[in-house]
C-alpha atoms as a PDB file:
ATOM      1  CA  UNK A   1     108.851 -60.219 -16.889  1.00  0.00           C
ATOM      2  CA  UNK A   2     109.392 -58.462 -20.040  1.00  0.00           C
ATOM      3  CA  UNK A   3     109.426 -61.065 -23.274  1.00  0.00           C
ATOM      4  CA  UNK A   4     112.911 -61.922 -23.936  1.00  0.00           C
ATOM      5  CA  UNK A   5     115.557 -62.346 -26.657  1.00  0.00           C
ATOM      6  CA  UNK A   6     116.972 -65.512 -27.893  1.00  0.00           C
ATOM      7  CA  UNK A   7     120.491 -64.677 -26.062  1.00  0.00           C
ATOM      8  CA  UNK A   8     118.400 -64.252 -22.699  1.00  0.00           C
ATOM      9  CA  UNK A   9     119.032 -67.354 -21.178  1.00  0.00           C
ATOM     10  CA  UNK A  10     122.225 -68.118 -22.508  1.00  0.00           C
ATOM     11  CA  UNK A  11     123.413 -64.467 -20.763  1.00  0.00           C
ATOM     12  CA  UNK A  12     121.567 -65.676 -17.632  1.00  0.00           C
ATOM     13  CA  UNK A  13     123.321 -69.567 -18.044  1.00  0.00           C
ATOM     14  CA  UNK A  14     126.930 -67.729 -18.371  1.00  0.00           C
ATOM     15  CA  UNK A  15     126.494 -65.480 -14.424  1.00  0.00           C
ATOM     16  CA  UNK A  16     125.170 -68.778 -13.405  1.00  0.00           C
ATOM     17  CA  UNK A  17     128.263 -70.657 -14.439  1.00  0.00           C
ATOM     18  CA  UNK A  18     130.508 -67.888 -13.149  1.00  0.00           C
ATOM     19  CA  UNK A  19     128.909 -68.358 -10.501  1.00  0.00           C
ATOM     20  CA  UNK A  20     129.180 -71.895  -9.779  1.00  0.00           C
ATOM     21  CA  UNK A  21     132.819 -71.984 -10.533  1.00  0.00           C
ATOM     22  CA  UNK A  22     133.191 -69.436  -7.830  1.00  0.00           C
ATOM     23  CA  UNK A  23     132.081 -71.773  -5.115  1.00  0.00           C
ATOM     24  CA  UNK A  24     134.711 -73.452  -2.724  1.00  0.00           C
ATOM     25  CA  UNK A  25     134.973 -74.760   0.626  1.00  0.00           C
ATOM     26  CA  UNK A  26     136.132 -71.231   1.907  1.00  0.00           C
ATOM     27  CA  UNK A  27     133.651 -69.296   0.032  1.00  0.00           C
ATOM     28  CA  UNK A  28     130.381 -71.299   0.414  1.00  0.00           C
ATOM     29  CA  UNK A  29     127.051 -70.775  -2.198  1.00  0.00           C
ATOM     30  CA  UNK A  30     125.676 -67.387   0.611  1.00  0.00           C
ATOM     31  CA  UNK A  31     128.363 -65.515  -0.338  1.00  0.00           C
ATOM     32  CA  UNK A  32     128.792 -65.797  -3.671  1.00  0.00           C
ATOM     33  CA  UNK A  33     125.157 -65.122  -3.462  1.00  0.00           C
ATOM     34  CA  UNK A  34     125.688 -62.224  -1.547  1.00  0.00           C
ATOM     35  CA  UNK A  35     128.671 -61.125  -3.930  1.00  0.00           C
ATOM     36  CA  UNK A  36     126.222 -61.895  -7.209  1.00  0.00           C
ATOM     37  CA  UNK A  37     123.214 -59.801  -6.027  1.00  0.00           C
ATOM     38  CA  UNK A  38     125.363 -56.358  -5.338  1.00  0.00           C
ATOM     39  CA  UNK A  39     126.958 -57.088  -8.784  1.00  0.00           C
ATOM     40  CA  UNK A  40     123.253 -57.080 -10.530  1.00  0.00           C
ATOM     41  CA  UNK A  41     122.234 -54.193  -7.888  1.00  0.00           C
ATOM     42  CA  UNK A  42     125.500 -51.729  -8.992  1.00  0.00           C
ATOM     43  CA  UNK A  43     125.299 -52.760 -12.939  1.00  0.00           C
ATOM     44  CA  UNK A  44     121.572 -51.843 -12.227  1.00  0.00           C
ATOM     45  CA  UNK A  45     122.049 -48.713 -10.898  1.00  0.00           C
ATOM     46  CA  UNK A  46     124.328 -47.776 -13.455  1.00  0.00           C
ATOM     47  CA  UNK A  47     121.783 -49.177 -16.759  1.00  0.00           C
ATOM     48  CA  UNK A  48     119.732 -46.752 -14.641  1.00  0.00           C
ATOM     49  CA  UNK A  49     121.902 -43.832 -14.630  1.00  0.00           C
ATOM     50  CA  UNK A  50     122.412 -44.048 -18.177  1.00  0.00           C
ATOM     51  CA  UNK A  51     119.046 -42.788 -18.630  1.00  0.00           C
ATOM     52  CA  UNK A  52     119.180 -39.700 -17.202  1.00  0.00           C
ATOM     53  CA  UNK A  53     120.951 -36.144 -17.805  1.00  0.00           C
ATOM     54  CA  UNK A  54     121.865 -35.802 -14.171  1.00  0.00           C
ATOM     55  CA  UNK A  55     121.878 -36.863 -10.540  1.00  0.00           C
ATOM     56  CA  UNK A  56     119.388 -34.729  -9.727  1.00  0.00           C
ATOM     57  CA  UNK A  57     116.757 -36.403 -12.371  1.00  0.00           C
ATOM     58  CA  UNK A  58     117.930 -39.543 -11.153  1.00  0.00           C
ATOM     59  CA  UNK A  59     117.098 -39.110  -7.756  1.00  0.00           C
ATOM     60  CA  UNK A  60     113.493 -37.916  -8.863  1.00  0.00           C
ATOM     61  CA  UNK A  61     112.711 -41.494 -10.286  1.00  0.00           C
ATOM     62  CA  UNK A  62     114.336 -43.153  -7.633  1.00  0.00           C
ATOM     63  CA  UNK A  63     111.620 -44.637  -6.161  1.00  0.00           C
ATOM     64  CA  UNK A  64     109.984 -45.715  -9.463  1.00  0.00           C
ATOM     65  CA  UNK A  65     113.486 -47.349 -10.322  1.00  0.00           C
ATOM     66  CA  UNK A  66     113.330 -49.463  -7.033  1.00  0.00           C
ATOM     67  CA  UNK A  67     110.144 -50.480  -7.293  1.00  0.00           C
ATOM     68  CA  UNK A  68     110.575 -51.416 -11.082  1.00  0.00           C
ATOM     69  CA  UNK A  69     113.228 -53.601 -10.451  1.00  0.00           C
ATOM     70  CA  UNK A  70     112.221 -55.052  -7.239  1.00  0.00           C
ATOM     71  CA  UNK A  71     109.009 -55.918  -8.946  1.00  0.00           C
ATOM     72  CA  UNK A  72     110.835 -57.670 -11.945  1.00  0.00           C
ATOM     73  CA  UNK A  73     113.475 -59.890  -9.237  1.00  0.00           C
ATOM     74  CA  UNK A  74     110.340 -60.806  -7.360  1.00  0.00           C
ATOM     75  CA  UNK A  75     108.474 -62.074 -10.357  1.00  0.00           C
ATOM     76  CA  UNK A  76     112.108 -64.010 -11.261  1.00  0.00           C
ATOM     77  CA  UNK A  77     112.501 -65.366  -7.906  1.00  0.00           C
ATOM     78  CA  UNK A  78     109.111 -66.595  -8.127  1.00  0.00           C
ATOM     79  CA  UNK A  79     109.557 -68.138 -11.213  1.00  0.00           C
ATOM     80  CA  UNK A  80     112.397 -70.150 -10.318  1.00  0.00           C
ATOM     81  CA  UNK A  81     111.406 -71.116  -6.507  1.00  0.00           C
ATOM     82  CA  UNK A  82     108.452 -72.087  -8.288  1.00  0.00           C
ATOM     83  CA  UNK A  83     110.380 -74.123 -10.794  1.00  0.00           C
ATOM     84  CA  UNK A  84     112.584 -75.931  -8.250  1.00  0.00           C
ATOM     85  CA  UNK A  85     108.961 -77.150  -5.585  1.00  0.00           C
ATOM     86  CA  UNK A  86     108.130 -78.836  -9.149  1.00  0.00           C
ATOM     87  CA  UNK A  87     111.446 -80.297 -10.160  1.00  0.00           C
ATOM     88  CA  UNK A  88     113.046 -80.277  -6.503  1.00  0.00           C
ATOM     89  CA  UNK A  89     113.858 -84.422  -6.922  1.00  0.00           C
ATOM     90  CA  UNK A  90     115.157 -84.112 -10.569  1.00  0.00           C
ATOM     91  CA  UNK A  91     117.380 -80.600  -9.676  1.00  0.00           C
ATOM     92  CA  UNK A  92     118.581 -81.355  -6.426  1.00  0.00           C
ATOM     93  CA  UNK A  93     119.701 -84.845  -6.926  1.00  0.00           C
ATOM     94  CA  UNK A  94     123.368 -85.990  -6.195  1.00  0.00           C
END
């Protein structure tokens, strides 16, 4: 993971919140899941359009794009499933 700034995890805190608050008995923690990971995969794809001049360029990097950010959630999943085996009593606890 790239070094971050000192807003980074107060960004990350405010989806996670947003998140949270999103959660009912009708709409259970997979979706909103489901709903937060095509948010960060369309705002992705469109930090990643920003860099380019055209569709056509875009489509030439494709497959350095996915692999770039695939590589980054991986190391962030990690990370955190990491972070929760350690902590699992403390974090999950009632």
């Amino acid at each position: 993971m790239q070094e971050v700034d000192n807003a980074f995890y107060e960004r990350a805190d405010a989806h996670i919140n947003l998140s949270n608050g999103q959660i009912t008995e009708e709409i259970g923690r997979g979706k909103v899941s489901a709903s937060n990971m095509y948010a960060t995969a369309r705002f992705n794809a469109w930090v990643s359009a920003c860099g380019w001049s055209s569709g056509q360029e875009m489509a030439e990097s494709k497959q350095e794009t996915l692999e770039y950010f695939v590589s980054e959630f991986r190391k962030m999943l990690e990370e955190n499933l990491d972070d929760y085996i350690e902590n699992f009593e403390s974090y999950m606890q009632s």
